[in-house]
N, C-alpha and C. Protein backbone atom coordinates (compact mmCIF):
# COMPACT_ATOMS: atom_id res chain seq x y z
N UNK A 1 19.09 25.55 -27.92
CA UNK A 1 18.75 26.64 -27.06
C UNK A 1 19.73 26.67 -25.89
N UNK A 2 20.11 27.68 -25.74
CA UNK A 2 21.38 28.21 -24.66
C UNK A 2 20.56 27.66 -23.18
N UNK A 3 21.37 27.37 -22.23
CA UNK A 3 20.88 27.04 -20.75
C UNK A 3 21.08 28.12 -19.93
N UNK A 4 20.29 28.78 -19.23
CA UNK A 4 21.02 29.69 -18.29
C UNK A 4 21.29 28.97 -16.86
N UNK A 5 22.46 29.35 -16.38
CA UNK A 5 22.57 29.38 -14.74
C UNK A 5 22.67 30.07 -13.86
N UNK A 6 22.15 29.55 -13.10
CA UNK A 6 21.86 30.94 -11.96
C UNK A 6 23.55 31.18 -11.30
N UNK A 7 23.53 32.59 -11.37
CA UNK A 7 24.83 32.78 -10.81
C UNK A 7 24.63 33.28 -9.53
N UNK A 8 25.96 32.22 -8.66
CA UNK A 8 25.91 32.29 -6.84
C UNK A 8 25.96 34.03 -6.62
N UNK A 9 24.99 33.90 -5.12
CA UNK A 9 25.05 35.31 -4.85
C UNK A 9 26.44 35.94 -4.27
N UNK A 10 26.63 37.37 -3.97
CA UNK A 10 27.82 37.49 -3.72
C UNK A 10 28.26 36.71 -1.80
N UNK A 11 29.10 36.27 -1.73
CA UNK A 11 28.94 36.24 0.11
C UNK A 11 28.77 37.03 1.01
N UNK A 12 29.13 38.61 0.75
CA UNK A 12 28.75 39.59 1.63
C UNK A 12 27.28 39.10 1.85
N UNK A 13 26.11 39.17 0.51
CA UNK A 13 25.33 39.44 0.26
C UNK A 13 24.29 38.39 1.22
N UNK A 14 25.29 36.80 0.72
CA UNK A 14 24.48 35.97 1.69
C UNK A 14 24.50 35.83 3.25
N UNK A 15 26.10 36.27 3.34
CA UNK A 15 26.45 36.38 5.30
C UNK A 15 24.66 37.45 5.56
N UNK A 16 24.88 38.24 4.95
CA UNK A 16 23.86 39.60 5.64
C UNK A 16 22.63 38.66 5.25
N UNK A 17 22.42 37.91 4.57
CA UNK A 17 21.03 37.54 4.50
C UNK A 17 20.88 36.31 5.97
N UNK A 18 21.61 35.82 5.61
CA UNK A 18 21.28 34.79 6.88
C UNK A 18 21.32 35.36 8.02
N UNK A 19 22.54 36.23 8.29
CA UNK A 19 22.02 36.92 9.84
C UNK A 19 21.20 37.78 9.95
N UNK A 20 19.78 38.29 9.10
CA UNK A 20 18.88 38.65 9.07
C UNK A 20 17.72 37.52 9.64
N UNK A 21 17.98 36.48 8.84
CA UNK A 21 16.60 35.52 9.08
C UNK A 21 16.80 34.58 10.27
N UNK A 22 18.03 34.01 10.65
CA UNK A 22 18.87 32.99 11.40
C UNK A 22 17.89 32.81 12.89
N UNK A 23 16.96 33.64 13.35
CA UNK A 23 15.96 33.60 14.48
C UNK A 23 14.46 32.80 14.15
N UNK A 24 14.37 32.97 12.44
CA UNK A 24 13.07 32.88 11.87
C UNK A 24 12.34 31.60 12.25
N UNK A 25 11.57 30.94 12.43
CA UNK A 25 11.24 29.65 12.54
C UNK A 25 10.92 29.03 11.68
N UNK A 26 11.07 27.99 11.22
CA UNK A 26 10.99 27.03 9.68
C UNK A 26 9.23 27.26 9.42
N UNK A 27 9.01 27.72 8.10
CA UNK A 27 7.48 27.74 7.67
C UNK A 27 6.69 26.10 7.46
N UNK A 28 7.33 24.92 7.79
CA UNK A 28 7.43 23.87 7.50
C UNK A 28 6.96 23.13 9.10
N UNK A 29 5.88 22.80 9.49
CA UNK A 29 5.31 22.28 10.93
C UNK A 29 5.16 21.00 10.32
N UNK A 30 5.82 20.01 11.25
CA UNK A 30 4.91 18.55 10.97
C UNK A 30 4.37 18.28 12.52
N UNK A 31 2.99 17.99 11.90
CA UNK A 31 1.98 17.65 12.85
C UNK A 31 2.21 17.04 13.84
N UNK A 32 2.07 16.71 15.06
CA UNK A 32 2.77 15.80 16.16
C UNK A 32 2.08 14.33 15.79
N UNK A 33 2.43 13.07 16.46
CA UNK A 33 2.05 12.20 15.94
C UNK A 33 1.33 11.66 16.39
N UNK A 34 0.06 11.04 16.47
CA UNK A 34 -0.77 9.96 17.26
C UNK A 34 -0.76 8.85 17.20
N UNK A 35 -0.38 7.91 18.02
CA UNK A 35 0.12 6.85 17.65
C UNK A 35 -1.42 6.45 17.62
N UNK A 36 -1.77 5.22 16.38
CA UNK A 36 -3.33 4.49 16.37
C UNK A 36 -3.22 3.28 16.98
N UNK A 37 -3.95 3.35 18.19
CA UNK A 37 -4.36 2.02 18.89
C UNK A 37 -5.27 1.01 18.19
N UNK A 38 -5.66 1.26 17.43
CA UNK A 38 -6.53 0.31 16.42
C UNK A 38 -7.99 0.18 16.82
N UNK A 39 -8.72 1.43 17.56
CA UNK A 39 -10.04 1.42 17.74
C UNK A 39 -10.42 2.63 17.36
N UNK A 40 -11.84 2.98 17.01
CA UNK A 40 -12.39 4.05 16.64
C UNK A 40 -12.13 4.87 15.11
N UNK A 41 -12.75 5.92 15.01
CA UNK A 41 -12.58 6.40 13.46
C UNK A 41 -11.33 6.41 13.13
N UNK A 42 -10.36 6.56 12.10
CA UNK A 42 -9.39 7.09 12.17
C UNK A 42 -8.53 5.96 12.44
N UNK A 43 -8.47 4.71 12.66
CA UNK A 43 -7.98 3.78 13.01
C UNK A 43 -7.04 2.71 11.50
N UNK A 44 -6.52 2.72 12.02
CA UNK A 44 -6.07 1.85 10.50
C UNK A 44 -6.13 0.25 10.67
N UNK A 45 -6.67 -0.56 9.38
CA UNK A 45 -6.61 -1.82 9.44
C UNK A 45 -5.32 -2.65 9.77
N UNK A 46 -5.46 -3.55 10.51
CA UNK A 46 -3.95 -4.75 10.04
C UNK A 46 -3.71 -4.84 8.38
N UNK A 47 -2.49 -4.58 8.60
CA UNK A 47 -1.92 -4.90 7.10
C UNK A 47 -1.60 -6.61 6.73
N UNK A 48 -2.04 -6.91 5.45
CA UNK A 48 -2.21 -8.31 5.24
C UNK A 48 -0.90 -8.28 4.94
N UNK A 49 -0.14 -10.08 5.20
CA UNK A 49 1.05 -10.58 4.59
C UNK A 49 1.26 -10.21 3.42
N UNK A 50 2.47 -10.13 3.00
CA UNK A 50 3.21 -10.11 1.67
C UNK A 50 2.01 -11.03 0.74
N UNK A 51 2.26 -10.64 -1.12
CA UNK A 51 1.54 -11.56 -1.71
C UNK A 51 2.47 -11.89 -3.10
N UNK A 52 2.66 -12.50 -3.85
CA UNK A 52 3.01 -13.09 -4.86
C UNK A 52 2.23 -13.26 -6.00
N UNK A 53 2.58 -12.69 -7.12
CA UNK A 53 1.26 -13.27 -7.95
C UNK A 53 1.91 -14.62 -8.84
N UNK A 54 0.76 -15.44 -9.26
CA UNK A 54 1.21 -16.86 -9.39
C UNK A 54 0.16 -17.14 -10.77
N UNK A 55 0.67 -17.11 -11.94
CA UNK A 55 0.25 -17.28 -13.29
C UNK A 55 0.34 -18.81 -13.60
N UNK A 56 -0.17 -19.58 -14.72
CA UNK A 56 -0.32 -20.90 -15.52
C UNK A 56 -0.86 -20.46 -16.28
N UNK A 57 -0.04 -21.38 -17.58
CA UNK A 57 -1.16 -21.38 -18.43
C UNK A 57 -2.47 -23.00 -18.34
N UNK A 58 -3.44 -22.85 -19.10
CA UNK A 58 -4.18 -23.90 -18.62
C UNK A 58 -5.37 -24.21 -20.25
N UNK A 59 -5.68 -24.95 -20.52
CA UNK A 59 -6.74 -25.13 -21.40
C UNK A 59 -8.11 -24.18 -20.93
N UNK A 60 -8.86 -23.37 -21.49
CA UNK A 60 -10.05 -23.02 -21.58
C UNK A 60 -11.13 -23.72 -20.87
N UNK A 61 -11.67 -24.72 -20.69
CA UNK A 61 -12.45 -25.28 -20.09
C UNK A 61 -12.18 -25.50 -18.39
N UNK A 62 -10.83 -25.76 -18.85
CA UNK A 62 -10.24 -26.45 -17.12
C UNK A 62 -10.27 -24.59 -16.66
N UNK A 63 -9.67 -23.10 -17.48
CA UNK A 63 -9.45 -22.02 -17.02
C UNK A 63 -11.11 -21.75 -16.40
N UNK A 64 -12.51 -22.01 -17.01
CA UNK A 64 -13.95 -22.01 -17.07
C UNK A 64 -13.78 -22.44 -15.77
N UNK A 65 -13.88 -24.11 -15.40
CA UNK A 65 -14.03 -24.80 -14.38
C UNK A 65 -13.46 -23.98 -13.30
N UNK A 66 -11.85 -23.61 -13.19
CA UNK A 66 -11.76 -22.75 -12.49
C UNK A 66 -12.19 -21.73 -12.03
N UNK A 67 -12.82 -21.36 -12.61
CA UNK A 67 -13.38 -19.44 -12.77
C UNK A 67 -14.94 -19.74 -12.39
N UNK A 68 -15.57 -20.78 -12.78
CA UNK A 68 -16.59 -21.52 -11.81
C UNK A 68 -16.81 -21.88 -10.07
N UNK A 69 -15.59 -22.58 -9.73
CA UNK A 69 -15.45 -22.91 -8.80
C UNK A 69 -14.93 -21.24 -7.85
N UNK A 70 -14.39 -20.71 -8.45
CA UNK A 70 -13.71 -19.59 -7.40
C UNK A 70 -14.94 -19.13 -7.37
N UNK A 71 -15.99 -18.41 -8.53
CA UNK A 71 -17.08 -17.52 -8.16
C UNK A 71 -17.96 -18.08 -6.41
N UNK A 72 -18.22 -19.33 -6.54
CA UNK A 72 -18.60 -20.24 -5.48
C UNK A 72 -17.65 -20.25 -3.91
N UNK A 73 -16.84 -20.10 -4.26
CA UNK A 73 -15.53 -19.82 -2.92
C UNK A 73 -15.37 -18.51 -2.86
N UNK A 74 -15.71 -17.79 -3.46
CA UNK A 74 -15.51 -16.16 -3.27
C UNK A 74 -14.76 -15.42 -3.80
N UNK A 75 -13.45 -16.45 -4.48
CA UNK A 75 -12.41 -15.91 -4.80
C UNK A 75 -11.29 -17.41 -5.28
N UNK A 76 -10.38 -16.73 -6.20
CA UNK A 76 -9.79 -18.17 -6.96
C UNK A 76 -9.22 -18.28 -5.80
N UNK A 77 -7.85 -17.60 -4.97
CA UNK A 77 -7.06 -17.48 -4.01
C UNK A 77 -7.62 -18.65 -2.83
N UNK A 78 -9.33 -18.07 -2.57
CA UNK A 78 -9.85 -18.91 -1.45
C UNK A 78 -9.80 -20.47 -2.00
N UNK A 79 -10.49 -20.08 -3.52
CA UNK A 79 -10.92 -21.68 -3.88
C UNK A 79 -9.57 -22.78 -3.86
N UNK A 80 -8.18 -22.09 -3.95
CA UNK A 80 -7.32 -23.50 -4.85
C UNK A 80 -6.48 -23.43 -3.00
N UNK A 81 -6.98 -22.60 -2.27
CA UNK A 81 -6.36 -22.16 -0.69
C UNK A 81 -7.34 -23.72 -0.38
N UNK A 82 -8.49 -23.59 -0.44
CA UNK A 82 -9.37 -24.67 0.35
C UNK A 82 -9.03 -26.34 -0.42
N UNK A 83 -8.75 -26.15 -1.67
CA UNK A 83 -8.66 -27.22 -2.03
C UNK A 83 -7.08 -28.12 -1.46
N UNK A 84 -6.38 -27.09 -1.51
CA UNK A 84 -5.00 -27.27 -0.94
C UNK A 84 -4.75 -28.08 0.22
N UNK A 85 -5.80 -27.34 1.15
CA UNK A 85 -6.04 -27.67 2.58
C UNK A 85 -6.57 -29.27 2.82
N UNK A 86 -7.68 -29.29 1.75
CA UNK A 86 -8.49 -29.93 1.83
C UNK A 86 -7.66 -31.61 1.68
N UNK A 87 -6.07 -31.43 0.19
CA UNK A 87 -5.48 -31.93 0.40
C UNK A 87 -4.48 -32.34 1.47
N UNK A 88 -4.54 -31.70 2.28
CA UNK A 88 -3.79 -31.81 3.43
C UNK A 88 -2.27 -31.19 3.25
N UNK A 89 -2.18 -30.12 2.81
CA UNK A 89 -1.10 -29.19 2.69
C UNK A 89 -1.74 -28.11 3.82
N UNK A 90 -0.60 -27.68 4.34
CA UNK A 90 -0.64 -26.85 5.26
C UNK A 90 -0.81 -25.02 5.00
N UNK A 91 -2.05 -25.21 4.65
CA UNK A 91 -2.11 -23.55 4.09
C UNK A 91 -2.37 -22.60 4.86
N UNK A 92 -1.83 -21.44 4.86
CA UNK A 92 -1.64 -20.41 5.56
C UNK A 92 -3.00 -19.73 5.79
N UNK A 93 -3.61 -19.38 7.06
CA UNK A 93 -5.04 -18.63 7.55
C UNK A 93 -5.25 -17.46 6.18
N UNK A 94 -4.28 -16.62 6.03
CA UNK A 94 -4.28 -15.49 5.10
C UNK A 94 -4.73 -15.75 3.97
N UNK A 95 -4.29 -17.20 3.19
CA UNK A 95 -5.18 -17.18 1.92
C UNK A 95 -6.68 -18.06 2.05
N UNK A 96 -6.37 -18.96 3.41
CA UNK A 96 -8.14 -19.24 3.37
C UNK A 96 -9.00 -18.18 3.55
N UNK A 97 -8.82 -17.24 4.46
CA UNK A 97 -10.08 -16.39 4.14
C UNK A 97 -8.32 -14.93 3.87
N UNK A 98 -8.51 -14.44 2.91
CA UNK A 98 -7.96 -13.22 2.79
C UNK A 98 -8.35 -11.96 3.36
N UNK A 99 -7.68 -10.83 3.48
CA UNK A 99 -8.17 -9.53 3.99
C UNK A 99 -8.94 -9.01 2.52
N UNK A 100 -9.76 -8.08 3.15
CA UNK A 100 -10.55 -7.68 2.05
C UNK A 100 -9.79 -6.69 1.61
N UNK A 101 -8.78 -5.72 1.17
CA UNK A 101 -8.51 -4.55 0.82
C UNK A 101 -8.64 -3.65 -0.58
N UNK A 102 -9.58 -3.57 -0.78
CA UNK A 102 -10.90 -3.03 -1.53
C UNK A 102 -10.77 -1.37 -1.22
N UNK A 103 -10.34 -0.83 -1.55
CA UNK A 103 -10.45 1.03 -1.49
C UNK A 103 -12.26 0.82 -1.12
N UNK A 104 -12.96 1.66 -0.46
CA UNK A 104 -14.51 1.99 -0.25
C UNK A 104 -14.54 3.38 0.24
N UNK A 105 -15.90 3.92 -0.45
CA UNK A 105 -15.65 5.27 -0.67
C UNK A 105 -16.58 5.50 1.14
N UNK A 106 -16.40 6.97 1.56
CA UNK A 106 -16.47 7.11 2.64
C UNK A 106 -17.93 7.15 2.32
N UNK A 107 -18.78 7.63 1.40
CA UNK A 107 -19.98 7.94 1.53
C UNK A 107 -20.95 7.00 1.95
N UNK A 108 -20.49 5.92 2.12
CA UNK A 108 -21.17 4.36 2.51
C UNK A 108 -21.74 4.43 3.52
């Protein structure tokens, strides 16, 4: 199937068009901006740190045990975060308790 292209207008045609409109004001407004102080409706949350996702493979029982223990911690992230700690590795506030960022519908 053949392509058509649009063929350029003549320049008389466009000089006269632009110095027709050249006063017009752009149909295109962007809203002024509010900067959010972080209180009240309309406010946006802190954005959580960067995240990584971090796979193993593992035997079935030990994957169970795991998937046990996180339900109990709230979350795998919290559970192997506390155990970490617990070892005395220096774990970051963000994965002991994480941000919740969960989409929730407004009707709540």
């Amino acid at each position: 199937m053949a392509e058509f292209k649009r063929k350029p207008m003549a320049e008389e045609l466009t000089a006269a068009l632009r110095a027709g409109v050249h006063n017009i004001p752009s149909a295109v407004v962007e809203p002024p901006r509010i900067p959010s102080v972080g209180v009240g409706e309309g406010a946006r949350a802190p954005k959580a740190p960067p995240t990584v996702q971090v796979n193993f493979n593992a035997s079935e029982e030990f994957a169970d045990l795991i998937a046990e223990a996180a339900i109990k911690a709230g979350s795998t992230r919290r559970f192997l975060a506390r155990v970490l700690r617990d070892a005395g590795y220096p774990v970051p506030d963000a994965d002991l308790s994480p941000m919740d960022n969960r989409r929730r519908s407004r009707r709540a």
